[in-house]
C-alpha atoms as a PDB file:
ATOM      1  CA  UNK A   1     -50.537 -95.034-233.727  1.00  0.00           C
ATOM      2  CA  UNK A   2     -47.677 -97.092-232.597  1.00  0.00           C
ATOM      3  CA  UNK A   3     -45.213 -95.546-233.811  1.00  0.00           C
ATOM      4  CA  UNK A   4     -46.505 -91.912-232.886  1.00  0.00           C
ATOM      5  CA  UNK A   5     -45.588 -93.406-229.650  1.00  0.00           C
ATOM      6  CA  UNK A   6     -42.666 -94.392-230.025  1.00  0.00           C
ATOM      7  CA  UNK A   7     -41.441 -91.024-231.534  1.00  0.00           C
ATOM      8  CA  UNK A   8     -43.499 -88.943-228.847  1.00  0.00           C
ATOM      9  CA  UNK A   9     -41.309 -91.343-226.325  1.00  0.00           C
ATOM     10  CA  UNK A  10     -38.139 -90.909-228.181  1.00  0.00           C
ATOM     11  CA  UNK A  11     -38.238 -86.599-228.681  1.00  0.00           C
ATOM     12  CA  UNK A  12     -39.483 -86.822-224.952  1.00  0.00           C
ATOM     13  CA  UNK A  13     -36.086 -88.341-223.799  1.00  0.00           C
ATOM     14  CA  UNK A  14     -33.650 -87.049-226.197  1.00  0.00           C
ATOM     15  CA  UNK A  15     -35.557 -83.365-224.489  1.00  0.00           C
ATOM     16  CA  UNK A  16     -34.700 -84.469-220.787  1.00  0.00           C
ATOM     17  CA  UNK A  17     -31.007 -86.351-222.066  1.00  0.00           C
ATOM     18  CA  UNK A  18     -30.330 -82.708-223.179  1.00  0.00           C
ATOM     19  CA  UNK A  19     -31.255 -80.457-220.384  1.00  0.00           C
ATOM     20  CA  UNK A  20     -30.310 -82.575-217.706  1.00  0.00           C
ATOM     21  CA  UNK A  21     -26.914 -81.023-218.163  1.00  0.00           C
ATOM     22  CA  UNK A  22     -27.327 -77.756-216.886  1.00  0.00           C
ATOM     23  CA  UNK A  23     -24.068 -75.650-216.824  1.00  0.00           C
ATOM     24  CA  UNK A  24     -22.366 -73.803-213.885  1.00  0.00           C
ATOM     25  CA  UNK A  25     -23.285 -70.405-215.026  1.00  0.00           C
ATOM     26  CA  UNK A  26     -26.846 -71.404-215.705  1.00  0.00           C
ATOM     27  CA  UNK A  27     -26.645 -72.772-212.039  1.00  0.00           C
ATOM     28  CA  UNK A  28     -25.629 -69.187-210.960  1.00  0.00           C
ATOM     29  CA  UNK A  29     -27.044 -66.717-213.525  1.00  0.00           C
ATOM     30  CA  UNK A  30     -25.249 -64.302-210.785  1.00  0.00           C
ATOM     31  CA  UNK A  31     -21.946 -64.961-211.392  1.00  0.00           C
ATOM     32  CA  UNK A  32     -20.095 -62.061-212.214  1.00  0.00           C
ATOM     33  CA  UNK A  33     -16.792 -62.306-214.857  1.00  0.00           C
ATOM     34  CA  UNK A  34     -13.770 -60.883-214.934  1.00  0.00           C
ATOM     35  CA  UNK A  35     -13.683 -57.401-216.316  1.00  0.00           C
ATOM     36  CA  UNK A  36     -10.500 -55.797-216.509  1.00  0.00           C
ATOM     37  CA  UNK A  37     -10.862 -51.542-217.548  1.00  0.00           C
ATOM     38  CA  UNK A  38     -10.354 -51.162-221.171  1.00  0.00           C
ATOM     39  CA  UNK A  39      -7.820 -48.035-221.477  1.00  0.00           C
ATOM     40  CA  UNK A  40      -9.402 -45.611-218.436  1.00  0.00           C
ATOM     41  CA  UNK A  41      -7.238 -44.564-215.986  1.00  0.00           C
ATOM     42  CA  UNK A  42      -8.314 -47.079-212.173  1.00  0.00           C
ATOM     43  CA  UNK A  43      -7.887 -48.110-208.366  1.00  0.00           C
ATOM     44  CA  UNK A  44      -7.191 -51.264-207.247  1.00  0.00           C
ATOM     45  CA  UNK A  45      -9.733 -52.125-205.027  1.00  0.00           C
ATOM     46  CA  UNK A  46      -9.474 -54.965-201.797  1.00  0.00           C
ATOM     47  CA  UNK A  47     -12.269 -57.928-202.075  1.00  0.00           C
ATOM     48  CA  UNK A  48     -13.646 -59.711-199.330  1.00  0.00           C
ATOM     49  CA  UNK A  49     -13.994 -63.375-200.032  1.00  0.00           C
ATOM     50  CA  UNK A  50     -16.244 -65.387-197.049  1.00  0.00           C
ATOM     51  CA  UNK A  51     -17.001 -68.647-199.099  1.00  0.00           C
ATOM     52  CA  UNK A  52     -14.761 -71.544-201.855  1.00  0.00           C
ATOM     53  CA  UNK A  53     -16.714 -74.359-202.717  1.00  0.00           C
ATOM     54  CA  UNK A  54     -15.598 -77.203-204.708  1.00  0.00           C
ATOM     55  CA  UNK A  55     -18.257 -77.308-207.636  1.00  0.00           C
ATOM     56  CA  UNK A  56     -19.169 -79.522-211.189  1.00  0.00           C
ATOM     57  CA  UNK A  57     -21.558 -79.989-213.655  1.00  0.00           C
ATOM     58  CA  UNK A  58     -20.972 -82.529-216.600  1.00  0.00           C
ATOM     59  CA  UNK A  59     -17.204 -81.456-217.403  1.00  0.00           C
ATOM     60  CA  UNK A  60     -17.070 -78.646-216.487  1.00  0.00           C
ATOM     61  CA  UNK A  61     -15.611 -77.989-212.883  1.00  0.00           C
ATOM     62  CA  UNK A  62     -14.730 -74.906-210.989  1.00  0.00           C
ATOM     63  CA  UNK A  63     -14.704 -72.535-207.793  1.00  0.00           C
ATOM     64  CA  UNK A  64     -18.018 -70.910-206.689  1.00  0.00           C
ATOM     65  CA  UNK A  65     -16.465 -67.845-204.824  1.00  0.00           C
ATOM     66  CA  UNK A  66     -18.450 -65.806-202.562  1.00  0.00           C
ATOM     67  CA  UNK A  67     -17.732 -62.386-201.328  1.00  0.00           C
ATOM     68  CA  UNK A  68     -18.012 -58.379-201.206  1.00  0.00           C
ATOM     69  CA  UNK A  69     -16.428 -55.946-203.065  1.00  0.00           C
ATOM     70  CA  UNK A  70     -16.327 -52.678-201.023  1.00  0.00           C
ATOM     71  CA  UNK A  71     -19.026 -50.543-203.042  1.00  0.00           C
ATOM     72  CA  UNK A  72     -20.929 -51.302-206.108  1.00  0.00           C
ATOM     73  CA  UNK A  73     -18.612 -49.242-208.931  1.00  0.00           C
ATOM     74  CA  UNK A  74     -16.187 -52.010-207.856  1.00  0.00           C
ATOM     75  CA  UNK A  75     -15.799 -55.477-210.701  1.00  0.00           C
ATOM     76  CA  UNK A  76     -12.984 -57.951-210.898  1.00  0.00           C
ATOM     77  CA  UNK A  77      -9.786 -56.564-212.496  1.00  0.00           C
ATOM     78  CA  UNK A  78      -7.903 -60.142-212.351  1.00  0.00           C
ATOM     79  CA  UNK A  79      -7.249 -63.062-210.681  1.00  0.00           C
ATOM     80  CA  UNK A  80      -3.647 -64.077-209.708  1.00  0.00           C
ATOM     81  CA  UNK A  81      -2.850 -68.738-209.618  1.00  0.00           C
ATOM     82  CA  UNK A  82      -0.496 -70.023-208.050  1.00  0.00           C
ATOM     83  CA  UNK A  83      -0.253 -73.815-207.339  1.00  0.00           C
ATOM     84  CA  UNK A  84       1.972 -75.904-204.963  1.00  0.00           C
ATOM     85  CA  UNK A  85       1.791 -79.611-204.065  1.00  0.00           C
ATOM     86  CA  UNK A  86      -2.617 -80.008-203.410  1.00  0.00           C
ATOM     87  CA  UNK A  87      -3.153 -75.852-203.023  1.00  0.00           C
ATOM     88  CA  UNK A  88      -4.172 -73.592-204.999  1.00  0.00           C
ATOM     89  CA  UNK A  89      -3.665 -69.761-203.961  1.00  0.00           C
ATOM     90  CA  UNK A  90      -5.790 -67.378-205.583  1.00  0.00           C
ATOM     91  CA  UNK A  91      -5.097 -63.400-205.285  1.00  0.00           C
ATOM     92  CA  UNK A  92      -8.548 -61.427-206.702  1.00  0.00           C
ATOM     93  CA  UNK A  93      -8.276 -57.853-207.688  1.00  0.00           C
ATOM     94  CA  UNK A  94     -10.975 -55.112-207.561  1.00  0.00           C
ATOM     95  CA  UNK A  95     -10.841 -52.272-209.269  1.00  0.00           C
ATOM     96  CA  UNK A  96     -13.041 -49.082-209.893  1.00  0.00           C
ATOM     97  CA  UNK A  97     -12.840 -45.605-212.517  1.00  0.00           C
ATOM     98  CA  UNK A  98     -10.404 -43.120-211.146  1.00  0.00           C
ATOM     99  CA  UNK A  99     -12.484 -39.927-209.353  1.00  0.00           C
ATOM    100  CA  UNK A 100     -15.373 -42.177-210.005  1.00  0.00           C
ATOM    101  CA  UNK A 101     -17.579 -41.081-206.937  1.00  0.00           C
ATOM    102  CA  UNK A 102     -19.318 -44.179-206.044  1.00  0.00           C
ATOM    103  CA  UNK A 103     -21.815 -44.861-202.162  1.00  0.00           C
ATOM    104  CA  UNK A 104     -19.291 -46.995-200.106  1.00  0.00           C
ATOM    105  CA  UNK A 105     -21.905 -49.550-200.004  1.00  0.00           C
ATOM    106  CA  UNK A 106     -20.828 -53.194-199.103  1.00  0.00           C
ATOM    107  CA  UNK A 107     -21.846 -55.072-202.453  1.00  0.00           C
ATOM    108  CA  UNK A 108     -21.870 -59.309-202.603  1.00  0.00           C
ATOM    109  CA  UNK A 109     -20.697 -60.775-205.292  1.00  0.00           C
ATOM    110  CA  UNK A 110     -20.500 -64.382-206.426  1.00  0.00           C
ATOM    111  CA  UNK A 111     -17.632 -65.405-209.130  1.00  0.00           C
ATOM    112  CA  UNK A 112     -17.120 -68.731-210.712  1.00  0.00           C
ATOM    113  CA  UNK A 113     -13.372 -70.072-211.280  1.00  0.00           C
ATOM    114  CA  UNK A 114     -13.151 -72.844-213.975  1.00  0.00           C
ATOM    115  CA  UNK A 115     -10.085 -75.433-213.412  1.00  0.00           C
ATOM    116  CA  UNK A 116      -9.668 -77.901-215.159  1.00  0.00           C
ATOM    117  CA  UNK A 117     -10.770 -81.535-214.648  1.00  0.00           C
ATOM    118  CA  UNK A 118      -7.142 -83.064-214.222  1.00  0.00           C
ATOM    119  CA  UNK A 119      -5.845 -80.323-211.889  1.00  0.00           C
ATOM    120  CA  UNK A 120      -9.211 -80.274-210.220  1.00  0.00           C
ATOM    121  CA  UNK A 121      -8.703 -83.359-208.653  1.00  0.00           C
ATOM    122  CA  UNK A 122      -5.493 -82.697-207.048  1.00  0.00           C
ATOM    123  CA  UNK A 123      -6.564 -79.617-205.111  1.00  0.00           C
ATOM    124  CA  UNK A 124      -6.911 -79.760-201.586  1.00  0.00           C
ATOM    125  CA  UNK A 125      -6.593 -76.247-200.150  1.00  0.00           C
ATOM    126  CA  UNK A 126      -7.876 -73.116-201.728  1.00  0.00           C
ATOM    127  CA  UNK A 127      -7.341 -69.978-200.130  1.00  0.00           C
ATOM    128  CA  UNK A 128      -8.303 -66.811-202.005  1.00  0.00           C
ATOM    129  CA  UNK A 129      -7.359 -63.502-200.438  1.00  0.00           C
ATOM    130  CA  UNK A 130      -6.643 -64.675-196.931  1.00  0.00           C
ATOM    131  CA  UNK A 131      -9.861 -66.920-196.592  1.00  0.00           C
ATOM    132  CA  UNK A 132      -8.762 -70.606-196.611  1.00  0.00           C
ATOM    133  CA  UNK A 133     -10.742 -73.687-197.913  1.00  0.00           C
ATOM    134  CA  UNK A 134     -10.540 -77.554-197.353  1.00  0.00           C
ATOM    135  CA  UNK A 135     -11.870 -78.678-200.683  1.00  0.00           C
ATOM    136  CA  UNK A 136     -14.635 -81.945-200.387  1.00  0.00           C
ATOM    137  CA  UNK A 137     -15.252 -82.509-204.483  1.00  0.00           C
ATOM    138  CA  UNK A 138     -18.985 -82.736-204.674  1.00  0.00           C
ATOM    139  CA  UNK A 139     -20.540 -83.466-208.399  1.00  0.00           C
ATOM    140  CA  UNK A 140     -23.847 -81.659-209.434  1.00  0.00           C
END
């Protein structure tokens, strides 16, 4: 009987060891990705971008991005880096079908931008498309 305890214990806290790492992207099952048009002819789109936070979970550690694109045909074509001394300037391009007809509906988005851990650190400013961001590092 003792030792059904003992493994009922153990499984029990090897479970909860597990899941207590719970991954950016299962954080925000939103989180749109990159999706650049795959050989149809497009429009660059502008993005809107209202919110940077400073974001981690275990080792992994990114950008949570918040904005709108300007309708809902509209998804991520790419995202220009470049870095100076503590900034980080981030240019995100929209982009829809050519002709596609599409309700000019304003259409929130969230994106996540993984860095990694040794150039996380050194990053003070963000500013992505015009909106700029002190960074406070914050663990989850």
């Amino acid at each position: 009987m003792r030792q059904a305890l003992i493994i009922t214990f153990l499984v029990i806290t090897c479970i909860s060891c597990a899941s207590s790492h719970i991954s950016l992207r299962e954080q925000h099952p939103e989180a749109i990705d990159v999706n650049p048009p795959q050989r149809v002819p497009y429009i660059e789109n502008e993005i809107t971008i209202h919110a940077i936070e400073a974001v981690s979970s275990g080792k992994e550690y990114a950008l949570l991005i918040e904005g709108e694109f300007p309708n809902p045909c509209t998804q991520i074509l790419r995202v220009n880096e470049r870095r100076l001394i503590g900034t980080l300037e981030l240019k995100i391009l929209g982009w829809q079908r050519y002709g596609e007809m599409c309700a000019e509906v304003i259409t929130p988005f969230t994106f996540i931008y993984n860095i990694p851990k040794e150039q996380f650190q050194d990053i003070e400013t963000v500013t992505a498309n015009g909106t700029v961001k002190e960074l406070t590092h914050s663990s989850n």
